[in-house]
C-alpha atoms as a PDB file:
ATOM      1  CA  UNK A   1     128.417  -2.539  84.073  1.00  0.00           C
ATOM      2  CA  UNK A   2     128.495   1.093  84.220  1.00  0.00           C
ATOM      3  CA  UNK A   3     126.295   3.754  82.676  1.00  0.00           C
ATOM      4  CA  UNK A   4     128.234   5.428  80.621  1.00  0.00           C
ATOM      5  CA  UNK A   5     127.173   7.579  77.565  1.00  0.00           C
ATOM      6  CA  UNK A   6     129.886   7.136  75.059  1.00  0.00           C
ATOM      7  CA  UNK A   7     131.340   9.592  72.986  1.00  0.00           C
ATOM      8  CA  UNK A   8     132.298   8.850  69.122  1.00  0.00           C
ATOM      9  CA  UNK A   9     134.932  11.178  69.551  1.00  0.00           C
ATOM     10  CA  UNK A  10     138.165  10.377  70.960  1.00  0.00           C
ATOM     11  CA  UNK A  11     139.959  11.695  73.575  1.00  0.00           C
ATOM     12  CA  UNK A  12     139.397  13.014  76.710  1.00  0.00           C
ATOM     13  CA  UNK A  13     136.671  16.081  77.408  1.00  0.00           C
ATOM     14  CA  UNK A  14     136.523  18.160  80.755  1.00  0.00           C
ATOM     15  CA  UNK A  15     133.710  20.062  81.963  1.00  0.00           C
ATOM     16  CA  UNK A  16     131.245  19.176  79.020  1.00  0.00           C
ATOM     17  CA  UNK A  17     128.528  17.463  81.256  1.00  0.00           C
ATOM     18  CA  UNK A  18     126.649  21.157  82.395  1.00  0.00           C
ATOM     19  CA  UNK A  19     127.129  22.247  78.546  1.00  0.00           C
ATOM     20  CA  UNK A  20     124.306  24.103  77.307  1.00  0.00           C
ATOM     21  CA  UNK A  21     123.359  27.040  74.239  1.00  0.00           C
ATOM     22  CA  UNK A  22     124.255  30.497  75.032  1.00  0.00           C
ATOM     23  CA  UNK A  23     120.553  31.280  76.447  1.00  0.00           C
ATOM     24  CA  UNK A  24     120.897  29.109  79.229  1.00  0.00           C
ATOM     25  CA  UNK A  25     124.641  30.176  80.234  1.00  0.00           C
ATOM     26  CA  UNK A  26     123.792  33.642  79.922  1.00  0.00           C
ATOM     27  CA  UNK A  27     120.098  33.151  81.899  1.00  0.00           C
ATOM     28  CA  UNK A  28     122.738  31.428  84.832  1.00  0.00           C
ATOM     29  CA  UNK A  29     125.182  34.150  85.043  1.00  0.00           C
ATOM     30  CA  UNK A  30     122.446  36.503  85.004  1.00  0.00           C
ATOM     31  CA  UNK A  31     120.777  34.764  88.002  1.00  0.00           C
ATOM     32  CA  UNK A  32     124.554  34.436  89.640  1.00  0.00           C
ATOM     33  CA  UNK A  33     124.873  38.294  88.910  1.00  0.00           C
ATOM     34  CA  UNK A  34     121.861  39.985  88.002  1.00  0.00           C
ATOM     35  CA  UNK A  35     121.165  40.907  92.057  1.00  0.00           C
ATOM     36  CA  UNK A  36     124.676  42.155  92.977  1.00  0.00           C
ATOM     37  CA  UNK A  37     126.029  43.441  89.599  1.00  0.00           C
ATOM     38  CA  UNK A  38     123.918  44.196  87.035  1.00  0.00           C
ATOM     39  CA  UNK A  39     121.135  45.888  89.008  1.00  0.00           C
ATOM     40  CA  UNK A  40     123.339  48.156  90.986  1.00  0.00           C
ATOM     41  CA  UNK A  41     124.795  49.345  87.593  1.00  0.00           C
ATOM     42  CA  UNK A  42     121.461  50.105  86.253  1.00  0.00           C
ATOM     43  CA  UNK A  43     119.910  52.252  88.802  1.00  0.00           C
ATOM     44  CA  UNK A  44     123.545  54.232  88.795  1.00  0.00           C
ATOM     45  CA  UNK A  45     122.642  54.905  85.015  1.00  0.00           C
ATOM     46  CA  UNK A  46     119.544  55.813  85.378  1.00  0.00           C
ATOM     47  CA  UNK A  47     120.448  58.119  88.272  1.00  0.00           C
ATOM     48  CA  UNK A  48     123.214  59.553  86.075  1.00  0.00           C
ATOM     49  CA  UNK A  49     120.694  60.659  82.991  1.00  0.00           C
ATOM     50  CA  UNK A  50     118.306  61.931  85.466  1.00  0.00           C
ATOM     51  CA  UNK A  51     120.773  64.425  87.163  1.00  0.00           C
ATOM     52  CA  UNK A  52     122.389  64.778  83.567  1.00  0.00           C
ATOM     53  CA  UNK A  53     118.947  65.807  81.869  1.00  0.00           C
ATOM     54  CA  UNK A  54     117.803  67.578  85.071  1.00  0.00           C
ATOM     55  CA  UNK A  55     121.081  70.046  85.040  1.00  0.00           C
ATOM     56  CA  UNK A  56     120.582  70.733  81.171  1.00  0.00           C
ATOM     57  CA  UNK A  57     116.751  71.244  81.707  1.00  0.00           C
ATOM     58  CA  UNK A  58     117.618  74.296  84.397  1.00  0.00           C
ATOM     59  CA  UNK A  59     120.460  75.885  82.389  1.00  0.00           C
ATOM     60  CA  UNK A  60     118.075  75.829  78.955  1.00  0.00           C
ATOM     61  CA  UNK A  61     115.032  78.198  80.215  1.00  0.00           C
ATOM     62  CA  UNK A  62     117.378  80.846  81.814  1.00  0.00           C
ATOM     63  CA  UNK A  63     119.325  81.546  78.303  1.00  0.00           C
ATOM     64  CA  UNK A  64     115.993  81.456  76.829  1.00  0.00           C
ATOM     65  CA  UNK A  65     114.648  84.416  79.721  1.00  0.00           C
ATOM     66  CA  UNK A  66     118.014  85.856  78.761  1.00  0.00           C
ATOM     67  CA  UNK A  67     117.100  86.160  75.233  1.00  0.00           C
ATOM     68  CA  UNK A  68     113.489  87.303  75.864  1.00  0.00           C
ATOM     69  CA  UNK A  69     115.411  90.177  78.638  1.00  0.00           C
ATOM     70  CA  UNK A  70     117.437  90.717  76.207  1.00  0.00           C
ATOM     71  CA  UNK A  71     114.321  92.103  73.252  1.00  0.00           C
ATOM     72  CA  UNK A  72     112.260  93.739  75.785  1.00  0.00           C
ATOM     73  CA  UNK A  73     115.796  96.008  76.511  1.00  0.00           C
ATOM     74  CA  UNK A  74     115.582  96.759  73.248  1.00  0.00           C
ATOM     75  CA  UNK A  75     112.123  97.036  72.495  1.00  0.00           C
ATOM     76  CA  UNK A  76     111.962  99.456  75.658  1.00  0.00           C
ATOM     77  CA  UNK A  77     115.149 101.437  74.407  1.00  0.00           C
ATOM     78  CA  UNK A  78     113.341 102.077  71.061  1.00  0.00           C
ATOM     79  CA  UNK A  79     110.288 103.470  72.920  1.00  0.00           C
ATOM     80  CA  UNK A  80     111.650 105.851  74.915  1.00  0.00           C
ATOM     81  CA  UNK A  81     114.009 106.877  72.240  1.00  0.00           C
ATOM     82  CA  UNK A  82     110.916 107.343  69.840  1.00  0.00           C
ATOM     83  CA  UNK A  83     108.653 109.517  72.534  1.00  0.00           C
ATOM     84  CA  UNK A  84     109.399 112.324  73.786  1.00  0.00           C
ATOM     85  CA  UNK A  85     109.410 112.099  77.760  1.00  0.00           C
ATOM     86  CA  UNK A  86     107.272 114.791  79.738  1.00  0.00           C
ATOM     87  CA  UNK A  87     108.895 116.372  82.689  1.00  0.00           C
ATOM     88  CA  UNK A  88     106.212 117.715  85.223  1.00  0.00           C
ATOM     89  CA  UNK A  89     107.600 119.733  88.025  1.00  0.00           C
ATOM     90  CA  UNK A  90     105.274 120.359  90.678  1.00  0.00           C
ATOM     91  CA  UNK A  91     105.137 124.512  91.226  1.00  0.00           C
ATOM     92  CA  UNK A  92     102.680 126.815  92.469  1.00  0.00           C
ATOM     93  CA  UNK A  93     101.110 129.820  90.622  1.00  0.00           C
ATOM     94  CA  UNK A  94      99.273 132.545  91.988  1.00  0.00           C
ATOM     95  CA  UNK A  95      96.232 133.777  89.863  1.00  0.00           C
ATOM     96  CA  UNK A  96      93.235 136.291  90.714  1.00  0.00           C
ATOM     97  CA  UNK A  97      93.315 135.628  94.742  1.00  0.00           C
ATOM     98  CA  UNK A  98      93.976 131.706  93.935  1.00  0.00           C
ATOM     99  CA  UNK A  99      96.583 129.189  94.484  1.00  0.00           C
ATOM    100  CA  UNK A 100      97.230 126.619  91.679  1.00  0.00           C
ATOM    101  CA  UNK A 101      98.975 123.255  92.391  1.00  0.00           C
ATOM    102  CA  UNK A 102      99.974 120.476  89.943  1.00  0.00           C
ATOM    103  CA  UNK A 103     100.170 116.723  90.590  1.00  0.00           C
ATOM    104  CA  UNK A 104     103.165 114.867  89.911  1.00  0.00           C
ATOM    105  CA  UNK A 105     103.533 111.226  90.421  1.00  0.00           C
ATOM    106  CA  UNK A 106     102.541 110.333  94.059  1.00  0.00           C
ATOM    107  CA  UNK A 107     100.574 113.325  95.095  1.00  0.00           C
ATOM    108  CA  UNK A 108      97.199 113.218  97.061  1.00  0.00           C
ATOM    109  CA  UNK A 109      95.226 116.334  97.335  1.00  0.00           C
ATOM    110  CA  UNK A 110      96.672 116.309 100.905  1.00  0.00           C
ATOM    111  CA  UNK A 111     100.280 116.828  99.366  1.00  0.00           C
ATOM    112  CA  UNK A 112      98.613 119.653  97.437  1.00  0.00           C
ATOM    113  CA  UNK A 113      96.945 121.367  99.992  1.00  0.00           C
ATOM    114  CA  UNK A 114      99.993 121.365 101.743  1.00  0.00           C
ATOM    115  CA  UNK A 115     102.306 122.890  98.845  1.00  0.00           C
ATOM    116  CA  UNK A 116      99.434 125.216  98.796  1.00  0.00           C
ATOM    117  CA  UNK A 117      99.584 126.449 101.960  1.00  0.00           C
ATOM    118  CA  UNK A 118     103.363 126.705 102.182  1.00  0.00           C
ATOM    119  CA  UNK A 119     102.772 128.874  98.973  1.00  0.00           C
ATOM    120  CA  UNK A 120     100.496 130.702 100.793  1.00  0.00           C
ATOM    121  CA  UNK A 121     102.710 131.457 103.713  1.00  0.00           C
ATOM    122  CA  UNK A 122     106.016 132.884 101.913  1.00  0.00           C
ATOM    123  CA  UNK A 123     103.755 135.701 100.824  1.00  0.00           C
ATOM    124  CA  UNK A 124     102.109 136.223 104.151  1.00  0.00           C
ATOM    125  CA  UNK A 125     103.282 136.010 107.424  1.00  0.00           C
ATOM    126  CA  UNK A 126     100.861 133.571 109.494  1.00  0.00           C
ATOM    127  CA  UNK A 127     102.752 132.258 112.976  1.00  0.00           C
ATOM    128  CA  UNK A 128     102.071 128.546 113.078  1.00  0.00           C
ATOM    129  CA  UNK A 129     102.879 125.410 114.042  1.00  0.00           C
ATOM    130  CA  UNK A 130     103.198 122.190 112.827  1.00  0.00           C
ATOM    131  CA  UNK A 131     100.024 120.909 113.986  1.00  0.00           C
ATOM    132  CA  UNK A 132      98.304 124.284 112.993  1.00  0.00           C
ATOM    133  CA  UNK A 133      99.853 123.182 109.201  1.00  0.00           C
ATOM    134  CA  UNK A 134      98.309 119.580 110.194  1.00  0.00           C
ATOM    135  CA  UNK A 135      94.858 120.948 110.986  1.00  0.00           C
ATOM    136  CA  UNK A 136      94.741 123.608 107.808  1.00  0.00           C
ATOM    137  CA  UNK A 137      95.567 120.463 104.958  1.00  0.00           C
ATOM    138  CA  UNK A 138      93.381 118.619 106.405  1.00  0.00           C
ATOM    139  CA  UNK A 139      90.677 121.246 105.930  1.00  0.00           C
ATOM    140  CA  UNK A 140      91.850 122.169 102.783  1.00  0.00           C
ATOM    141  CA  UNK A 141      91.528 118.410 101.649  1.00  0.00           C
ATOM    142  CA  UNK A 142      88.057 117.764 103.182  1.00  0.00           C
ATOM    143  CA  UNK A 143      86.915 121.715 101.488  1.00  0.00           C
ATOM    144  CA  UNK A 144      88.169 120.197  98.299  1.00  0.00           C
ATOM    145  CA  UNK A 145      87.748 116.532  98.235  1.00  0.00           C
ATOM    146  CA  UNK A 146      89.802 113.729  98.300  1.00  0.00           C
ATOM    147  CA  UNK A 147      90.380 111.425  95.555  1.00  0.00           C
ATOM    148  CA  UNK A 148      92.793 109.936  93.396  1.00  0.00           C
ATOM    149  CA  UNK A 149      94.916 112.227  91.260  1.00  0.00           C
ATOM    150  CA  UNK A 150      96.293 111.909  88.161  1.00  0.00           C
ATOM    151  CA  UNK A 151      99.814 113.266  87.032  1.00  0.00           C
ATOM    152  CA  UNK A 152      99.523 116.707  85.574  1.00  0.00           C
ATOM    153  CA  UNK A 153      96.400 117.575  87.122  1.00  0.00           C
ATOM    154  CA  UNK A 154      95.840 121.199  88.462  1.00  0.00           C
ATOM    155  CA  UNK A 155      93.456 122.425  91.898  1.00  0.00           C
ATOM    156  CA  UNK A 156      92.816 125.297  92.652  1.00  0.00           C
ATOM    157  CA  UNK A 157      92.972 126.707  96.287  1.00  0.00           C
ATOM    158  CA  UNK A 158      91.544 129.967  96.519  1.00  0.00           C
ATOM    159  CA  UNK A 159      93.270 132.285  99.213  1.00  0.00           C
ATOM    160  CA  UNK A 160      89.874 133.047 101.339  1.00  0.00           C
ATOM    161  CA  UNK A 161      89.694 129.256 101.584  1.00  0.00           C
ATOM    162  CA  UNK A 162      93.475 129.072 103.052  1.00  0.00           C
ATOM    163  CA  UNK A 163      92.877 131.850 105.115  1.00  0.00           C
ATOM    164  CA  UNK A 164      89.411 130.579 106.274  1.00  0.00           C
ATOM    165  CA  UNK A 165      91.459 127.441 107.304  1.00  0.00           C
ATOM    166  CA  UNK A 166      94.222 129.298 109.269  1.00  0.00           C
ATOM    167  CA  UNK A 167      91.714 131.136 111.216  1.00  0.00           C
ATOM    168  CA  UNK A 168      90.149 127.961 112.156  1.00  0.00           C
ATOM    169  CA  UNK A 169      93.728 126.320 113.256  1.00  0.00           C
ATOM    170  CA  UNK A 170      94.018 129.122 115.396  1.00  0.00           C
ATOM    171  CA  UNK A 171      90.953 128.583 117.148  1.00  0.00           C
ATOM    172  CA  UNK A 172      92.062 125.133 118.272  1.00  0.00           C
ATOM    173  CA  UNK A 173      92.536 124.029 121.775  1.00  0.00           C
ATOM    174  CA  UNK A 174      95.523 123.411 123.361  1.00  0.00           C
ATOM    175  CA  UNK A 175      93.825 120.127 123.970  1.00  0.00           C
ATOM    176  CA  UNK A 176      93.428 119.218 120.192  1.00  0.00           C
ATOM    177  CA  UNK A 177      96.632 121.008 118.979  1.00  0.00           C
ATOM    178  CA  UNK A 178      98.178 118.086 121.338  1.00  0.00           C
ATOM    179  CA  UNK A 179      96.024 115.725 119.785  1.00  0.00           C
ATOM    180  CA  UNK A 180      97.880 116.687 116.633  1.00  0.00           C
ATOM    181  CA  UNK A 181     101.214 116.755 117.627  1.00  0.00           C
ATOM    182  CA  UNK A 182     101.477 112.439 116.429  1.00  0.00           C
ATOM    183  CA  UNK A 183     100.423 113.905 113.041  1.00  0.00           C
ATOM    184  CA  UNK A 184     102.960 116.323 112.811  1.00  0.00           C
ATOM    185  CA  UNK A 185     105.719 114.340 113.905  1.00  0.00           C
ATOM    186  CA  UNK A 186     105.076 112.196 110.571  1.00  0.00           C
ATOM    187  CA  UNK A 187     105.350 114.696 108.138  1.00  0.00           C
ATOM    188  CA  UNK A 188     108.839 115.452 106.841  1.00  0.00           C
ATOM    189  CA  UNK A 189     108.997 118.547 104.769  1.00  0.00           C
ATOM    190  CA  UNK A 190     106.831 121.519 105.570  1.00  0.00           C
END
């Protein structure tokens, strides 16, 4: 006799021996498939949002600078448009035997002493050379200290000092006006 577990109902039934509740088909497709489906799909998601939420997370911050650019513009606009904006041209003046020279942004007293002097010279004919020029600034600047400067701010050169610095320059040695001559080759304007 044979084993058989009969059926009350009639008829003939195919493939019902592996039957089982939807947990355990769906735990054996997901062992059949998990590996070489379902993971593959899931890391391509996640690598989707990340690239998705990293591309919105760099475009967000730059219209928000662009909105912050944008209110400084006009907060800057309304402050220069509310103050009144001072012009100081640098010019010499001549008072009582005295050469005055104002600061304007970027000066040193060296720049001074040297507007000074060329002040000095368009009245009175001195013959000298660059390096003289070099010497006399430098004189000028150590007679009347250096330090910072602010914008607007006036020194005063008096003529006897300028002249007491040409004569000086022209007591240099050939020897030391050479020395000079790298100095002089820097500056630009005289």
């Amino acid at each position: 006799m044979e084993n058989k577990i009969e059926d009350s109902s009639s008829g003939p039934q195919f493939g019902m021996e592996n039957q089982g509740g939807w947990g355990k088909r769906f735990r054996e497709w997901l062992n059949r498939y998990g590996s070489s489906v379902i993971l593959p799909v899931v890391a391509l998601l996640i690598l989707a949002g990340g690239i998705y939420l990293y591309a919105n997370q760099k475009s967000e911050p730059a219209i928000i600078q662009e909105e912050v650019n944008q209110e400084e513009v006009v907060d800057l606009e309304e402050e220069f448009t509310s103050k009144e904006i001072e012009v100081i041209i640098p010019e010499s003046r001549k008072e009582s035997g005295s050469v005055i020279e104002k600061a304007v942004r970027g000066d040193s007293v060296t720049r001074l002493s040297r507007r000074a002097l060329k002040s000095y010279t368009e009245n009175n004919s001195e013959n000298l050379t660059n390096e003289h020029k070099i010497y006399i600034e430098d004189y000028l600047k150590d007679q009347v200290g250096s330090r910072p400067l602010e914008v607007g701010e006036e020194i005063t050169f008096s003529e006897d000092l300028i002249k007491e610095a040409i004569d000086a320059s022209l007591e240099l040695s050939p020897e030391q006006l050479k020395n000079l001559e790298k100095y002089s080759a820097l500056v630009v304007s005289w």
